[in-house]
Protein backbone atom coordinates (compact mmCIF):
# COMPACT_ATOMS: atom_id res chain seq x y z
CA UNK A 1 99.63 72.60 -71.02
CA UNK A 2 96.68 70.40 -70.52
CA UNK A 3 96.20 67.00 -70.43
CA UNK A 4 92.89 65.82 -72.07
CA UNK A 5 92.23 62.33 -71.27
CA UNK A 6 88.78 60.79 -73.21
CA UNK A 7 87.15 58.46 -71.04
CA UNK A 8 84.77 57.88 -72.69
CA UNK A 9 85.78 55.01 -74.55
CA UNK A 10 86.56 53.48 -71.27
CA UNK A 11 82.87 54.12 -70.01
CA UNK A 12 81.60 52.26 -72.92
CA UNK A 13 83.52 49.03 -72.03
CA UNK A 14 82.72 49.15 -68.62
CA UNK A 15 79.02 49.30 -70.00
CA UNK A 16 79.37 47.01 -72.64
CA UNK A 17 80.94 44.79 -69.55
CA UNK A 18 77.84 45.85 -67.36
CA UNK A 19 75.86 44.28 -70.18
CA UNK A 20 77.04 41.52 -70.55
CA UNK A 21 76.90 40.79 -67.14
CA UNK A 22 73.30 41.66 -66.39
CA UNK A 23 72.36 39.77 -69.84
CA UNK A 24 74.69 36.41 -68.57
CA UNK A 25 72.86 37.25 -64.87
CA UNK A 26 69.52 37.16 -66.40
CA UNK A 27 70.33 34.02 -68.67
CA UNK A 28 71.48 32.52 -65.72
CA UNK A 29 68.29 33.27 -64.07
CA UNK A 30 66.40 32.73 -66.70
CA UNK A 31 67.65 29.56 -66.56
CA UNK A 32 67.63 28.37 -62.98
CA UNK A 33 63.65 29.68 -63.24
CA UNK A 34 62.81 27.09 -65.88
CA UNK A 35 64.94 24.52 -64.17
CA UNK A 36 63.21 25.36 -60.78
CA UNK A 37 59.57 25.90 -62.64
CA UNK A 38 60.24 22.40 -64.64
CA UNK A 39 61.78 20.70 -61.09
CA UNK A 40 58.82 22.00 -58.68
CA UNK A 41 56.06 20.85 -61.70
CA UNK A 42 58.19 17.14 -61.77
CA UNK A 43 57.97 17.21 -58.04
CA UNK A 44 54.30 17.90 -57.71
CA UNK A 45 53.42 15.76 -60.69
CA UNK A 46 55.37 13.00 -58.41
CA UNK A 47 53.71 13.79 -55.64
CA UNK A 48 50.11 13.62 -57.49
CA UNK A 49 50.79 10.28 -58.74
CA UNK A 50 52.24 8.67 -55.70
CA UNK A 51 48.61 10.29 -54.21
CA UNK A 52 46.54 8.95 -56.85
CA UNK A 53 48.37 5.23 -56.44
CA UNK A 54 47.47 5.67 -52.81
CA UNK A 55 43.86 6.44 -53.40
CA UNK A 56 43.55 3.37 -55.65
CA UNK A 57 44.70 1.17 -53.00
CA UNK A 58 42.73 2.74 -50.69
CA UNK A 59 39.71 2.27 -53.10
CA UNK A 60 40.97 -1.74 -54.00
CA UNK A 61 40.73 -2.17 -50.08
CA UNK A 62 37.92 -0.70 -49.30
CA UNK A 63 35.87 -2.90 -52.19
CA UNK A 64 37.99 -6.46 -50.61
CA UNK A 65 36.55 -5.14 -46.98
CA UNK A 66 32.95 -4.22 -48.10
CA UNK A 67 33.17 -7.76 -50.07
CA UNK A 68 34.13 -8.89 -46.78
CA UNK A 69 31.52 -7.40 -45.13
CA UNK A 70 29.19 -8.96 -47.37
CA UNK A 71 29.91 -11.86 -46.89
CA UNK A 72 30.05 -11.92 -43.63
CA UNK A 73 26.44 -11.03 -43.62
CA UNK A 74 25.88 -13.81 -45.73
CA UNK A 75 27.05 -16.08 -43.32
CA UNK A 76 25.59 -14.87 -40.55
CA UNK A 77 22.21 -14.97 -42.27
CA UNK A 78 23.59 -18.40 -42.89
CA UNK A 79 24.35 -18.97 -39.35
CA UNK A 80 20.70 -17.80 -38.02
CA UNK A 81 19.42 -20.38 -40.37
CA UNK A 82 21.39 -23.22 -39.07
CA UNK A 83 20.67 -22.25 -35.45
CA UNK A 84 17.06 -21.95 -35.99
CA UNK A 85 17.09 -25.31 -37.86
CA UNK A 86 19.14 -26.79 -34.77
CA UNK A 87 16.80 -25.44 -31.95
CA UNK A 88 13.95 -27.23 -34.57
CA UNK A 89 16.02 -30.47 -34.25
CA UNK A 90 16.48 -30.24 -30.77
CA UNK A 91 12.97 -29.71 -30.30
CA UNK A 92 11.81 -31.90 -32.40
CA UNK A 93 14.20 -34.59 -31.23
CA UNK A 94 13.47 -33.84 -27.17
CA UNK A 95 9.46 -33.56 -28.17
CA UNK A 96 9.50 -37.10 -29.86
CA UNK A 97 10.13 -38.87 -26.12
CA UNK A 98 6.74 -36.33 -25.27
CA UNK A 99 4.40 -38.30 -27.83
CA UNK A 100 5.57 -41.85 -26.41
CA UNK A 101 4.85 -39.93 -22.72
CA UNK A 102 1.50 -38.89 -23.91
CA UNK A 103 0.33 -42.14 -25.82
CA UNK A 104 1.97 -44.30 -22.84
CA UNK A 105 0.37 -42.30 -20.26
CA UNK A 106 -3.09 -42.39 -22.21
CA UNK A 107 -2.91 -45.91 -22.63
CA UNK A 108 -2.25 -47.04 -18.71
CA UNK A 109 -4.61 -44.40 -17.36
CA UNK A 110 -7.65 -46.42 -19.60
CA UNK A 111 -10.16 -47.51 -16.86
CA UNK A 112 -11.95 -50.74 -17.58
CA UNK A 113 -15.08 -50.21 -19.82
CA UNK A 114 -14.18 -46.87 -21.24
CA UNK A 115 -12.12 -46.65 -24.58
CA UNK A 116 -11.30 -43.90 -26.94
CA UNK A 117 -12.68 -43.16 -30.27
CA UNK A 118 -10.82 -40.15 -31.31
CA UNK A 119 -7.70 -38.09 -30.28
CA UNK A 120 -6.65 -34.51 -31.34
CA UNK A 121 -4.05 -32.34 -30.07
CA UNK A 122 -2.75 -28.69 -31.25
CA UNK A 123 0.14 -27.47 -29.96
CA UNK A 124 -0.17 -28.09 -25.84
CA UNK A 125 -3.97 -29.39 -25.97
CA UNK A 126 -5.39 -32.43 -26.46
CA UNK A 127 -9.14 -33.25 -27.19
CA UNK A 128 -10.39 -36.85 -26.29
CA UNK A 129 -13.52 -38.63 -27.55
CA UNK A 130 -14.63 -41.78 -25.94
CA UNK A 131 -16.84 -44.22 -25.20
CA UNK A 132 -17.85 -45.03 -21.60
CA UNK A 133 -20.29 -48.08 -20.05
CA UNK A 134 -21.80 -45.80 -17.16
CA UNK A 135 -20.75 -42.03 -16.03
CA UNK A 136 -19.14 -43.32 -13.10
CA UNK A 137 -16.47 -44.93 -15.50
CA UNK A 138 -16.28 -41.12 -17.21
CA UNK A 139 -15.75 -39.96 -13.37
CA UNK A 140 -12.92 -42.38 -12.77
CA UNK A 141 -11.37 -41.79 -16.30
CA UNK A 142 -11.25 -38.18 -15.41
CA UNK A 143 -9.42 -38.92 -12.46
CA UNK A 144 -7.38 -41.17 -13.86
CA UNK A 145 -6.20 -38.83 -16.42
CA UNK A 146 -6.00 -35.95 -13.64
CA UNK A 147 -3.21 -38.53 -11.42
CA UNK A 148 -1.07 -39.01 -14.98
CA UNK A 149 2.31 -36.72 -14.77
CA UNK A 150 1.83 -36.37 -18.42
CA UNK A 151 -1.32 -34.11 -18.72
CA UNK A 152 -2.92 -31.01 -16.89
CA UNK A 153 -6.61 -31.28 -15.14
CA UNK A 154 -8.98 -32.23 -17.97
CA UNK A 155 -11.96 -30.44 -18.42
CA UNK A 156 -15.16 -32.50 -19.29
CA UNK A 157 -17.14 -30.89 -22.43
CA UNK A 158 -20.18 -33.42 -22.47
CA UNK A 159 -21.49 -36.52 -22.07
CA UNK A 160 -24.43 -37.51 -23.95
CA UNK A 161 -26.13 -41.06 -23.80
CA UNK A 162 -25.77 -43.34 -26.71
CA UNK A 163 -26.79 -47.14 -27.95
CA UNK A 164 -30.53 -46.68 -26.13
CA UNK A 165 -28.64 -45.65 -22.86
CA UNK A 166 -26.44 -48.39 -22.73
CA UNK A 167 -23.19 -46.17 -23.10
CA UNK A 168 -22.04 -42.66 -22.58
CA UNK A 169 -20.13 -40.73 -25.28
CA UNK A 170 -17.60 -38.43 -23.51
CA UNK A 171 -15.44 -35.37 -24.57
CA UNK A 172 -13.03 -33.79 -22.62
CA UNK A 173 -10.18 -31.61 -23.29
CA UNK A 174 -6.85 -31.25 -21.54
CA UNK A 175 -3.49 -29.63 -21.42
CA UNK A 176 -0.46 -31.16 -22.10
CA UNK A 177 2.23 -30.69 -19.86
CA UNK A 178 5.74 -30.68 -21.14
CA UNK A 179 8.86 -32.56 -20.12
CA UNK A 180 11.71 -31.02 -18.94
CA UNK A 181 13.72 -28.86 -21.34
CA UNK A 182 11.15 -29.16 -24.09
CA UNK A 183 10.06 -25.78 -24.93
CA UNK A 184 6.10 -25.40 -25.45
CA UNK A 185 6.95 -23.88 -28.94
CA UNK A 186 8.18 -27.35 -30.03
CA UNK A 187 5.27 -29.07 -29.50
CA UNK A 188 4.00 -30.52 -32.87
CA UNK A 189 0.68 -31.68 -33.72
CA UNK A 190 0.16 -35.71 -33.63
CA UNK A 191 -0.60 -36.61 -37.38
């Protein structure tokens, strides 16, 4: 007597079991794939904006600091300007007390018998034209104008007889010395 036992019937559920397994496996998988596909794209998509909001404010301060920049050059162009206009003032204002020096010093160094006729100065030299009664008043005019703290040696140009020989017409030219803490750049021309 022999038993036959059909197992075959038993192989096809444990197949059919097998199947449904690997199917339910690969649904699960196919699953957690999309999820993790969908969740890696929503991280990186994250990430790329929070980049791209960090480039624009990068971008928003960089235009504030080149506007800052600009304007700082503006105001430093600004500032040149004001300190070149100051050192004018202050030369100008220092250089004013020079033309009373000059004028004064002109006036009490006039010998007796000589008097001017015209006076030019540019910049640190002045020109004189005058009128003299002999050349020994020109010679003591010179030196006159030599002792004066106000001006440099002056340097006759000519004298020339004039009125029949009666009077001397005299040029002479001279340098201008300045006063303390007046820069020779700010001295102006007498009008």
């Amino acid at each position: 007597m022999t038993i036959e036992i059909n197992l075959l019937p038993w192989r096809e559920e444990v197949r059919a079991r097998r199947s449904r397994r690997f199917f339910l496996a690969l649904g699960v998988m196919a699953v957690l794939g999309l999820g993790g596909g969908y969740g890696m794209t929503w991280h990186y998509e994250q990430q790329f904006d929070a980049q791209q909001q960090r480039n624009a404010h990068i971008q928003a301060q960089s235009r504030q600091l080149d506007t800052g920049i600009r304007e700082i050059s503006e105001l430093e162009a600004i500032r040149e300007r004001m300190l070149e206009q100051v050192q004018i003032f202050t030369g100008l204002q220092m250089g004013r007390t020079q033309t009373v020096h000059v004028f004064s010093d002109l006036a009490t160094s006039l010998v007796d018998g000589v008097h001017y006729t015209q006076l030019s100065r540019q910049q640190e030299s002045l020109r004189l034209v005058g009128l003299a009664a002999s050349n020994r008043q020109v010679s003591d005019q010179l030196r006159a104008l030599a002792a004066a703290d106000t001006f440099a040696v002056p340097v006759l140009s000519e004298v020339e007889a004039e009125g029949g020989g009666e009077r001397r017409r005299f040029s002479l030219s001279m340098s201008q010395r300045m006063a303390d803490g007046v820069p020779a750049e700010n001295a102006r021309e007498v009008p």
